[in-house]
Protein backbone atom coordinates (compact mmCIF):
# COMPACT_ATOMS: atom_id res chain seq x y z
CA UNK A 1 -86.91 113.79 -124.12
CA UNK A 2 -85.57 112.02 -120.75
CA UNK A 3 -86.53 107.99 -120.91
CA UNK A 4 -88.75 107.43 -118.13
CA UNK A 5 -86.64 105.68 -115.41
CA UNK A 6 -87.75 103.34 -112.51
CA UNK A 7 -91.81 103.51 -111.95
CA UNK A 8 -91.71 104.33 -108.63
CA UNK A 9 -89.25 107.18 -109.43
CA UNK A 10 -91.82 108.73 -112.25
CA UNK A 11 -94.49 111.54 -111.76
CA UNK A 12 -97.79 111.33 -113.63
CA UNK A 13 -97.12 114.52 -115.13
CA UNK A 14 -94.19 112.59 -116.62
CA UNK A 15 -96.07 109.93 -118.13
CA UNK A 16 -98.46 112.77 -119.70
CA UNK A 17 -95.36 114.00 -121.43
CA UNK A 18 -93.93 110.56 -122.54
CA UNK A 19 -97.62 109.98 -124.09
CA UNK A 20 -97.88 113.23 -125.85
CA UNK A 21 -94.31 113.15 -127.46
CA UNK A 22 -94.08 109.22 -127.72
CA UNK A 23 -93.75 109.15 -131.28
CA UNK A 24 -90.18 110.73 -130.69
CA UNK A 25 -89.14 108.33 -128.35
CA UNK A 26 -90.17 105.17 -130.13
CA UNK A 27 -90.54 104.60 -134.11
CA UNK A 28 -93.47 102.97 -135.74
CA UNK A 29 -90.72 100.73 -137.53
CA UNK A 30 -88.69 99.96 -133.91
CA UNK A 31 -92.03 98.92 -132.49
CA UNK A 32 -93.08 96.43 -135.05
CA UNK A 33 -89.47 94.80 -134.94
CA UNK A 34 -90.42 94.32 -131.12
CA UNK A 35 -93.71 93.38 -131.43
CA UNK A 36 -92.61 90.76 -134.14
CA UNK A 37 -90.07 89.56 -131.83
CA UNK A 38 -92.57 88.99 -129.20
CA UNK A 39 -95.27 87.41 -131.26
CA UNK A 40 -92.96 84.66 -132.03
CA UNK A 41 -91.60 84.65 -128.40
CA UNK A 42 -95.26 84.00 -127.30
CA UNK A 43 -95.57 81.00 -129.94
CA UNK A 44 -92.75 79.44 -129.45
CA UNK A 45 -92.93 79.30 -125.11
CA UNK A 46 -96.38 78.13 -125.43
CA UNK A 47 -96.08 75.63 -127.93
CA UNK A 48 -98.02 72.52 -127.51
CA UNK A 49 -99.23 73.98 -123.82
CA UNK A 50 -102.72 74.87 -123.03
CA UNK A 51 -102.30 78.88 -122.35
CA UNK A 52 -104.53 81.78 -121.70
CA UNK A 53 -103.20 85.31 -120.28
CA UNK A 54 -104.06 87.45 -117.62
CA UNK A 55 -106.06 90.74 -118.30
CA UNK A 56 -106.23 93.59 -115.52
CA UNK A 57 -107.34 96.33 -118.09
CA UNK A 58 -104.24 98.18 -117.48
CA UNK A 59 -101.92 99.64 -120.19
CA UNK A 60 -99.16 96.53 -120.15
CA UNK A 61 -102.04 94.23 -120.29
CA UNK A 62 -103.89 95.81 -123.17
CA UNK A 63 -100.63 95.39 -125.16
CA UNK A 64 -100.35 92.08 -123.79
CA UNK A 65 -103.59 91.03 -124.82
CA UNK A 66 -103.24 92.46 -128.24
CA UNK A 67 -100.05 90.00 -128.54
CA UNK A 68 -101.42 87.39 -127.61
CA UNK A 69 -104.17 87.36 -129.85
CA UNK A 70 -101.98 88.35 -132.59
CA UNK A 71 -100.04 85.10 -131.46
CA UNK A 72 -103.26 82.87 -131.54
CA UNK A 73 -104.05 82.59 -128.01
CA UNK A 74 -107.71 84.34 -126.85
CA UNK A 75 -108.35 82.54 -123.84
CA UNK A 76 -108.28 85.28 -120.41
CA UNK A 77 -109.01 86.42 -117.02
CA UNK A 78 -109.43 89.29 -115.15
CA UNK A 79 -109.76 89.05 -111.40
CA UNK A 80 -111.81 91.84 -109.77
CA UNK A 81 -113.23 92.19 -106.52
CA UNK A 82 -116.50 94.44 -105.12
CA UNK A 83 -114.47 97.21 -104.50
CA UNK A 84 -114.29 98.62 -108.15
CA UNK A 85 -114.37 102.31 -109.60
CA UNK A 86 -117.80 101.29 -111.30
CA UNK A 87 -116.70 103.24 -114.11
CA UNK A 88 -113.63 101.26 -114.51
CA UNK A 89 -116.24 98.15 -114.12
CA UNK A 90 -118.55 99.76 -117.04
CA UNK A 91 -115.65 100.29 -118.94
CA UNK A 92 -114.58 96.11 -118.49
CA UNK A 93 -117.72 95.50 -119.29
CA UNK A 94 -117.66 96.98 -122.62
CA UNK A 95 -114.01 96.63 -123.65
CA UNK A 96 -113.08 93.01 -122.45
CA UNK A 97 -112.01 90.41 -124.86
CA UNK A 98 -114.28 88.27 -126.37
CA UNK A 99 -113.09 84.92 -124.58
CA UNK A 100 -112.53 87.01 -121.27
CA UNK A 101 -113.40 85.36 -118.27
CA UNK A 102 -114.21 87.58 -114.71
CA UNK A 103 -113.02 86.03 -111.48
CA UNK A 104 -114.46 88.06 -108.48
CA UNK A 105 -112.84 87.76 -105.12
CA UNK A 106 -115.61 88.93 -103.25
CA UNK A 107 -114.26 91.71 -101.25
CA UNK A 108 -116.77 94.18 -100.63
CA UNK A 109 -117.21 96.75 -97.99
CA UNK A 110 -118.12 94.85 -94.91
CA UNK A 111 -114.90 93.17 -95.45
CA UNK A 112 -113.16 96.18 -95.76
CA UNK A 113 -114.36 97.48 -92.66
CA UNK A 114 -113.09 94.22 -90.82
CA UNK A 115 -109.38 95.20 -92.46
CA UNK A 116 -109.09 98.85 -92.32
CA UNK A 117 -105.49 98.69 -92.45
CA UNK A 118 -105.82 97.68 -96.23
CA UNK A 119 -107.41 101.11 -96.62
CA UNK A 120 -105.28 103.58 -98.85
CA UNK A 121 -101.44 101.79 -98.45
CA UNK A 122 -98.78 103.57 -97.00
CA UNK A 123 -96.46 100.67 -97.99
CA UNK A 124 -95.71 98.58 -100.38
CA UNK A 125 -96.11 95.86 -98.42
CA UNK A 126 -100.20 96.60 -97.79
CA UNK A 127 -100.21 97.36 -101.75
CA UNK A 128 -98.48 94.08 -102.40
CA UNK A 129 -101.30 92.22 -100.53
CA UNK A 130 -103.83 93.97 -102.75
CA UNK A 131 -102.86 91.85 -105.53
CA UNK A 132 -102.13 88.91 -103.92
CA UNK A 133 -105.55 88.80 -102.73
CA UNK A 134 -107.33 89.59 -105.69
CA UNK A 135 -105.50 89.18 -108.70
CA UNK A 136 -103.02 86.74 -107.77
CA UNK A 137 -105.43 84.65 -106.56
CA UNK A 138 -108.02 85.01 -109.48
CA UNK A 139 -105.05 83.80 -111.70
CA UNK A 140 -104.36 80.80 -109.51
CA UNK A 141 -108.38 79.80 -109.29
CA UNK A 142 -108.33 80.23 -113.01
CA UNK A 143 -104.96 78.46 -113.81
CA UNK A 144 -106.87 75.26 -111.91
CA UNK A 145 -109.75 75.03 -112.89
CA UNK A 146 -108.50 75.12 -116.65
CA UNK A 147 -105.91 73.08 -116.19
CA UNK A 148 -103.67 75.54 -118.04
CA UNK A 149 -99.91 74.62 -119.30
CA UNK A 150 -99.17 78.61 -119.05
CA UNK A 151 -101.05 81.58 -117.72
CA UNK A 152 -99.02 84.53 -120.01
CA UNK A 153 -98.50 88.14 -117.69
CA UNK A 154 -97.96 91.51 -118.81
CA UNK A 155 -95.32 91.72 -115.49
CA UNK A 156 -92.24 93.79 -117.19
CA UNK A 157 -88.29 94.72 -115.31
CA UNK A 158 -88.84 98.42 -116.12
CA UNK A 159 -91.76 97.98 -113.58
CA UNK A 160 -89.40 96.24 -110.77
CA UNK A 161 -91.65 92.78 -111.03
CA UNK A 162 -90.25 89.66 -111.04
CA UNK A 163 -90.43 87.58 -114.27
CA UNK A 164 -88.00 84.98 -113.85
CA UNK A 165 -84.12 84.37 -113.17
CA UNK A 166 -82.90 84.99 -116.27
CA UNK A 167 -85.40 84.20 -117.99
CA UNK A 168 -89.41 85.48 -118.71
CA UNK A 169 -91.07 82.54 -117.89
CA UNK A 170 -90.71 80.08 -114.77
CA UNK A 171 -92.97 77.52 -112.94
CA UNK A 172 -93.24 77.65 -109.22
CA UNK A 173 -93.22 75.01 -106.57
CA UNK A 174 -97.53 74.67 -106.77
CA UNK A 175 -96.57 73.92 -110.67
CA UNK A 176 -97.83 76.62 -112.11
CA UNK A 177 -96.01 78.39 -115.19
CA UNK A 178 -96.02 82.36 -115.54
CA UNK A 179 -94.55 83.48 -118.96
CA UNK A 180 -94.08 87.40 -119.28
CA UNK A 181 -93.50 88.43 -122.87
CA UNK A 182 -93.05 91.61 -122.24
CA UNK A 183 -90.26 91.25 -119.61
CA UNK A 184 -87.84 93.64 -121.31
CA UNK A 185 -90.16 95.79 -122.43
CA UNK A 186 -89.61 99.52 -121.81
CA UNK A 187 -92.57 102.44 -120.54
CA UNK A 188 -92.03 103.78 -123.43
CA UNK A 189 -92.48 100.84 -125.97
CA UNK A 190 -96.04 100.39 -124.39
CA UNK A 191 -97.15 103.59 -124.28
CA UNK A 192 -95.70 103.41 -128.41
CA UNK A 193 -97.59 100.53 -128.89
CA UNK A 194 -100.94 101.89 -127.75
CA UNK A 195 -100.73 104.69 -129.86
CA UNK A 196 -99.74 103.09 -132.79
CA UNK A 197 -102.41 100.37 -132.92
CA UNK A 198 -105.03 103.02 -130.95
CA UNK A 199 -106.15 100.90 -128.36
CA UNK A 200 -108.59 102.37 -126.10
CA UNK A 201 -107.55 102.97 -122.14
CA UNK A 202 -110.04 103.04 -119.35
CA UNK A 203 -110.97 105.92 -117.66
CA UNK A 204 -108.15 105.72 -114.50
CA UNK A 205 -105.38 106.72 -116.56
CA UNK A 206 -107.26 110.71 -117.56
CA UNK A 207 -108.16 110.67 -113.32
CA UNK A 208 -105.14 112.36 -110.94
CA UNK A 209 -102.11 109.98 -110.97
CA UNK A 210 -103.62 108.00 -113.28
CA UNK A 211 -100.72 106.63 -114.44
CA UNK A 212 -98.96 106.38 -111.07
CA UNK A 213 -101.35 104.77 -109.13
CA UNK A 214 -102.58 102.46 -112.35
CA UNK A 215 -105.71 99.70 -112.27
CA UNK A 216 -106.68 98.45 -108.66
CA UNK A 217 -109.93 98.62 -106.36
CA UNK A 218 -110.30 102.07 -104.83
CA UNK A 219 -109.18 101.00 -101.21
CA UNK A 220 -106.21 100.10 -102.43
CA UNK A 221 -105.15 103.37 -104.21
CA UNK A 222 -101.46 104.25 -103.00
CA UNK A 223 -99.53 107.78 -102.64
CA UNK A 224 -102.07 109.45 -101.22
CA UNK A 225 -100.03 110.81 -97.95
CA UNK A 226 -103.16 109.30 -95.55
CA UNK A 227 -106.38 108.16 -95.07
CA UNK A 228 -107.95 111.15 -95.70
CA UNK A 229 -106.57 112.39 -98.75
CA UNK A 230 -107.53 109.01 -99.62
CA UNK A 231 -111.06 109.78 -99.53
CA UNK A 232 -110.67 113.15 -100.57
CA UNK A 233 -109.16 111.84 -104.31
CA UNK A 234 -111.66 109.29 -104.66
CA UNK A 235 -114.69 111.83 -103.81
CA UNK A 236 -113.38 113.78 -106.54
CA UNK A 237 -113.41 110.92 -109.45
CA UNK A 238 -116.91 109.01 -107.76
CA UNK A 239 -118.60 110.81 -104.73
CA UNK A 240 -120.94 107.81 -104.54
CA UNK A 241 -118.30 105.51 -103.82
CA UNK A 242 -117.65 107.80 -100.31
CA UNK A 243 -121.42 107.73 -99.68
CA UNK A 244 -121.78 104.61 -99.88
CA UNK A 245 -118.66 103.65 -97.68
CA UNK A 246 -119.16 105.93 -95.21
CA UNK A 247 -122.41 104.04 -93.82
CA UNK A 248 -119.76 101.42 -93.05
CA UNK A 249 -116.26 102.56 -92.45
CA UNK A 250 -116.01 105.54 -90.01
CA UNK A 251 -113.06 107.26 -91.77
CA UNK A 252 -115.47 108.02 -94.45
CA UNK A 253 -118.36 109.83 -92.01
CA UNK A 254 -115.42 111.58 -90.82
CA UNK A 255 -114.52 113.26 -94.26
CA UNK A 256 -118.29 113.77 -94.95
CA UNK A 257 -118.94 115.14 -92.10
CA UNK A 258 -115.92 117.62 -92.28
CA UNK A 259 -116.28 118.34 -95.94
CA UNK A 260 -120.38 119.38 -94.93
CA UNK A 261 -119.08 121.50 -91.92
CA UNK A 262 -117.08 123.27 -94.61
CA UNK A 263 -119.45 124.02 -96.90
């Protein structure tokens, strides 16, 4: 089977495939070598440093957090805001670590309707502030307030983040350390490692483009070719969520109101 290639360059239909013929792509024996490797990566970079890691619920971060507490280390955070799938929250709510902290952000629909051009991005750009806002800034409210030596990330190449110069883990100019384990990690050695150690995925990765769009609030779902498409994917995994929004943001009455005139 093909190796999947850049993520922005791979369908979710593509990802389906890699997960249903993954045990031909990676070995239960090449995995363990890696995740060996790794385990004593994570040991040795946080040595003697106070360290927790960063949990979104996504696939790279349920490996990571399976590392880590392989490696010792079961302090984490999640940063969510009040614009959640609730059955992605439900699903948290059940699945989270044990020593799992939640940071919310507090972004909720009256804010959204104050920033409607963080509705659905058509950019990477508008995406990018997504998690700046939220998750990046959970982690850095978390980092301080437990005066952490290392906050450990599940941020990999293969997904075009940034981990370093030449390295996986580096310390900004506010003096906080990021250490990515998992910076030369392949798709295909986490979706491997899943399998093999059947960890449990939430419920975003079986909806459409699961696996393209990955964890995030619903506003801030990408690909969808407009602001109306938007609404009409996320009426089809939570109708509620469109109810609800649309006695606030006018973009939703529009695709209620068009969806009842064609009925």
């Amino acid at each position: 089977m093909k190796p999947l290639g850049r993520k922005q360059n791979i369908k979710n239909e593509e990802w389906l495939e890699a997960v249903a013929n993954i045990e031909s792509s990676v070995s239960r024996t090449d995995l363990l070598a890696l995740e060996e490797e790794t385990v004593l990566d994570i040991r040795a970079k946080t040595d003697g440093k106070k360290a927790a890691y960063a949990w979104s619920a996504g696939k790279d971060s349920i490996v990571l957090g399976h590392l880590c507490e392989s490696a010792g280390i079961h302090e984490c955070m999640i940063g969510v805001c009040n614009l959640e799938y609730p059955a992605f929250i439900s699903w948290i709510d059940e699945n989270k670590p044990t020593a799992c902290e939640i940071i919310n952000t507090g972004q909720d629909l009256d804010w959204l309707s104050r920033h409607p051009d963080m509705l659905f991005p058509q950019s990477s750009e508008v995406a990018g502030q997504w998690f700046h806002i939220v998750q990046h800034a959970a982690q850095a409210r978390y980092f301080k307030a437990h005066d952490l030596g290392a906050l450990i990330l599940g941020r990999r190449r293969a997904d075009g983040n940034f981990v370093g110069r030449g390295t996986n883990i580096y310390t900004d100019g506010r003096g906080v350390t990021r250490f990515s384990p998992l910076a030369g990690w392949k798709h295909e050695h986490i979706l491997a490692y899943i399998h093999y150690h059947a960890l449990p995925l939430p419920p975003i990765y079986e909806w459409p483009n699961g696996y393209l769009c990955g964890t995030h609030p619903w506003p801030a779902r990408q690909w969808t070719g407009g602001i109306e498409n938007g609404w009409r994917e996320v009426y089809g995994i939570d109708p509620s969520i469109v109810i609800s929004a649309a006695e606030k943001i006018e973009s939703a009455r529009r695709f209620l109101n068009g969806k009842e005139a064609r009925a």
